[in-house]
N, C-alpha and C. Protein backbone atom coordinates (compact mmCIF):
# COMPACT_ATOMS: atom_id res chain seq x y z
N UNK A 1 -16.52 1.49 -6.80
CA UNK A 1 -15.21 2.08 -6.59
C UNK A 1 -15.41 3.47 -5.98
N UNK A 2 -14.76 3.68 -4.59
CA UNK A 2 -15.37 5.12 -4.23
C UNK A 2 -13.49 5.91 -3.91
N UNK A 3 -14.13 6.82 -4.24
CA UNK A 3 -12.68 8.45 -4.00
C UNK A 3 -12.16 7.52 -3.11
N UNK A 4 -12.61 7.73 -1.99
CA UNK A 4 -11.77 7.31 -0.85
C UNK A 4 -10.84 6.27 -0.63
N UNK A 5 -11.63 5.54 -1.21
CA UNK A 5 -10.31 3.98 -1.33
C UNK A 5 -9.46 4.17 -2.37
N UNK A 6 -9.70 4.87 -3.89
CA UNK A 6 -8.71 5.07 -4.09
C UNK A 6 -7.21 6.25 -4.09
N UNK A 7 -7.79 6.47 -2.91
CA UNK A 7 -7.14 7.77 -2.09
C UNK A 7 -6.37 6.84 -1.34
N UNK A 8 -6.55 6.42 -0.79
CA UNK A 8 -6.37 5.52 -0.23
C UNK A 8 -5.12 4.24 -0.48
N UNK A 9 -5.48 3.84 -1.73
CA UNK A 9 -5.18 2.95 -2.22
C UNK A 9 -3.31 3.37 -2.69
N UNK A 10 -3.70 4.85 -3.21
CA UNK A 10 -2.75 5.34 -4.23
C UNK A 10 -1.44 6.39 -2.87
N UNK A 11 -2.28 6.56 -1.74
CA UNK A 11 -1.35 7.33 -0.65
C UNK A 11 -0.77 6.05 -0.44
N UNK A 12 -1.39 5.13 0.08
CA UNK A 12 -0.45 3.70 0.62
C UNK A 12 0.52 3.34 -0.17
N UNK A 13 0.15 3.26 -1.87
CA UNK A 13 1.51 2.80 -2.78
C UNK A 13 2.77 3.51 -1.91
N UNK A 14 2.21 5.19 -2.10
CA UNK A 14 3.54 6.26 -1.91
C UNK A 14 4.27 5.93 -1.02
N UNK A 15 3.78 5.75 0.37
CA UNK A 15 4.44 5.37 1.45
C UNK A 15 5.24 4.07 1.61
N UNK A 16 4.59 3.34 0.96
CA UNK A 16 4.90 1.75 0.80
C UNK A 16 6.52 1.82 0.29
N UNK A 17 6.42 2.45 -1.06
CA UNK A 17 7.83 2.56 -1.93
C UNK A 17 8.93 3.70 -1.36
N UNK A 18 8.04 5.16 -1.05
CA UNK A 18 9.04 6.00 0.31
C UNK A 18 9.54 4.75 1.02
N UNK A 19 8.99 3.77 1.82
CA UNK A 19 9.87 3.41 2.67
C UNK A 19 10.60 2.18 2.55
N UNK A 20 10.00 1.78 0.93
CA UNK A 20 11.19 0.96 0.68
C UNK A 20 12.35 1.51 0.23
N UNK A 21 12.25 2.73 -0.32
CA UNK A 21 13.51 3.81 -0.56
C UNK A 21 14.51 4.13 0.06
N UNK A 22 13.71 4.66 1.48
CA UNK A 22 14.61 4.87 2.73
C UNK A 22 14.89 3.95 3.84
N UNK A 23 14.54 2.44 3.38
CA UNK A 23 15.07 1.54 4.02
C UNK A 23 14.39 1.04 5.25
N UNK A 24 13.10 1.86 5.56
CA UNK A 24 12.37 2.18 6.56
C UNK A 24 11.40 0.81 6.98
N UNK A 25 11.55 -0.48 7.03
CA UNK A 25 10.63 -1.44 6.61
C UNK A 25 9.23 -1.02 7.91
N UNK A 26 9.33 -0.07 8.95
CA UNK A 26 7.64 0.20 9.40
C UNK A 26 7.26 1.28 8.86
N UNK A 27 7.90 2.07 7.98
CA UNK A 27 6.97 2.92 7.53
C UNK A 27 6.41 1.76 6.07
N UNK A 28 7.21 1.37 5.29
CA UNK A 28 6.71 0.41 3.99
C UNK A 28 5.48 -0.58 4.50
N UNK A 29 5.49 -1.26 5.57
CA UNK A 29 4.36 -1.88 5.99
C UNK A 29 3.39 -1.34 7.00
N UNK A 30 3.30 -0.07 7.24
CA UNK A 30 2.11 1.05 7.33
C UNK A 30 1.56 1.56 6.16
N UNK A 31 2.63 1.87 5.00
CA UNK A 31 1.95 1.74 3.59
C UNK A 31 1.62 0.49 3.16
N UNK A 32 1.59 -0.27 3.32
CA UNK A 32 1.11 -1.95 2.86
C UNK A 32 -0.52 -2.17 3.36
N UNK A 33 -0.74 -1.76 4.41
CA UNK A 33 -2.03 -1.85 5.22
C UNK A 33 -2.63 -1.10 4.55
N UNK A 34 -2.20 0.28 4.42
CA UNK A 34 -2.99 1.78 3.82
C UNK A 34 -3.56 1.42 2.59
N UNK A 35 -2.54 0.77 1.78
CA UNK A 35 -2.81 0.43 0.24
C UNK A 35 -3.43 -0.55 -0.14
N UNK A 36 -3.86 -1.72 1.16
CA UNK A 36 -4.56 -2.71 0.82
C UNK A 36 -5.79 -2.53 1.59
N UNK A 37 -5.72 -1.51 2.22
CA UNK A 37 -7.31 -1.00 2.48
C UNK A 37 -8.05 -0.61 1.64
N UNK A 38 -7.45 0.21 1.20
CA UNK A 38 -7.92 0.61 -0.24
C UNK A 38 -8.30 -0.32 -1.10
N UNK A 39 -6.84 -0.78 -1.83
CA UNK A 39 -7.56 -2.11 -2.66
C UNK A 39 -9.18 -3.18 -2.35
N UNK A 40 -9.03 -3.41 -1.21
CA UNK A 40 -10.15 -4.01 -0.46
C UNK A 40 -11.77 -3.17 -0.69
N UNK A 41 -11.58 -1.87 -0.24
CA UNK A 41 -12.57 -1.01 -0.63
C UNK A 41 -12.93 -0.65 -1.91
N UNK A 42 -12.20 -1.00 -2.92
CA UNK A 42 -12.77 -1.16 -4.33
C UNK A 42 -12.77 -2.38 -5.21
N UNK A 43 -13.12 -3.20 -4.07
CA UNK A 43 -13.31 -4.26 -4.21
C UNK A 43 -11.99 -5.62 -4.90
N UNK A 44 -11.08 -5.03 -4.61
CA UNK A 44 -9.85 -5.83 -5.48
C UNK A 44 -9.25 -7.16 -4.30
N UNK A 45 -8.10 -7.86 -4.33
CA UNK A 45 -7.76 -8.58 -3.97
C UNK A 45 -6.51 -7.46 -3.28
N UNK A 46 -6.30 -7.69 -1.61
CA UNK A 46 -5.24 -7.44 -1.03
C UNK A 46 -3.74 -7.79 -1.42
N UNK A 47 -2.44 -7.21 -1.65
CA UNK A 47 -1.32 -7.61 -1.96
C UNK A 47 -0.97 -8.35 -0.49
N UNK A 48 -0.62 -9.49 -0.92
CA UNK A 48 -0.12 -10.61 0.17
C UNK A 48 1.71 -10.54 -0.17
N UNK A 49 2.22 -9.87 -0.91
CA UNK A 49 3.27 -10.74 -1.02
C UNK A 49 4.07 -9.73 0.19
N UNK A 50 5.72 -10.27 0.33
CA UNK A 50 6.43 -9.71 1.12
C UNK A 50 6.52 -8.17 0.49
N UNK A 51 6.60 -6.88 1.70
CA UNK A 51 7.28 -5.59 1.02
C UNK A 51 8.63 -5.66 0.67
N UNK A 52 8.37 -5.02 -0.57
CA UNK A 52 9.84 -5.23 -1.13
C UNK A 52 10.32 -6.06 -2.66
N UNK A 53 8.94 -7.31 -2.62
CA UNK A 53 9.36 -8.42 -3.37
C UNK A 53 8.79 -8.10 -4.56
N UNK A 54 8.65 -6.85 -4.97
CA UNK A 54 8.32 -6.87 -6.61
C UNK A 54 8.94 -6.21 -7.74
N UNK A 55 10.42 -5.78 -6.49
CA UNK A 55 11.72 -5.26 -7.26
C UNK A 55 12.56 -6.48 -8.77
């Protein structure tokens, strides 16, 4: 598990949910990529599901 991914991991959530907030669906799936880079880099399983769908 290194800093970076979960830097990574935890900036992508932010953006992800910012832009499900503001309605923004390319900023939420620029955080989707960000956050599953991360995940990936500490070795976890990528979130596949739709943004949005875990309201």
């Amino acid at each position: 598990m290194s800093i970076k991914s979960s830097i990574k991991e935890t900036a992508g959530a932010t953006e992800e949910e910012l832009g499900e907030a503001m309605h923004n669906d390319k900023m939420a799936e620029k955080g989707r990529r960000l956050r599953n880079e991360g995940r990936v880099g500490n070795g976890k399983m990528p979130k596949v599901t739709k943004v949005g769908s875990e309201k």
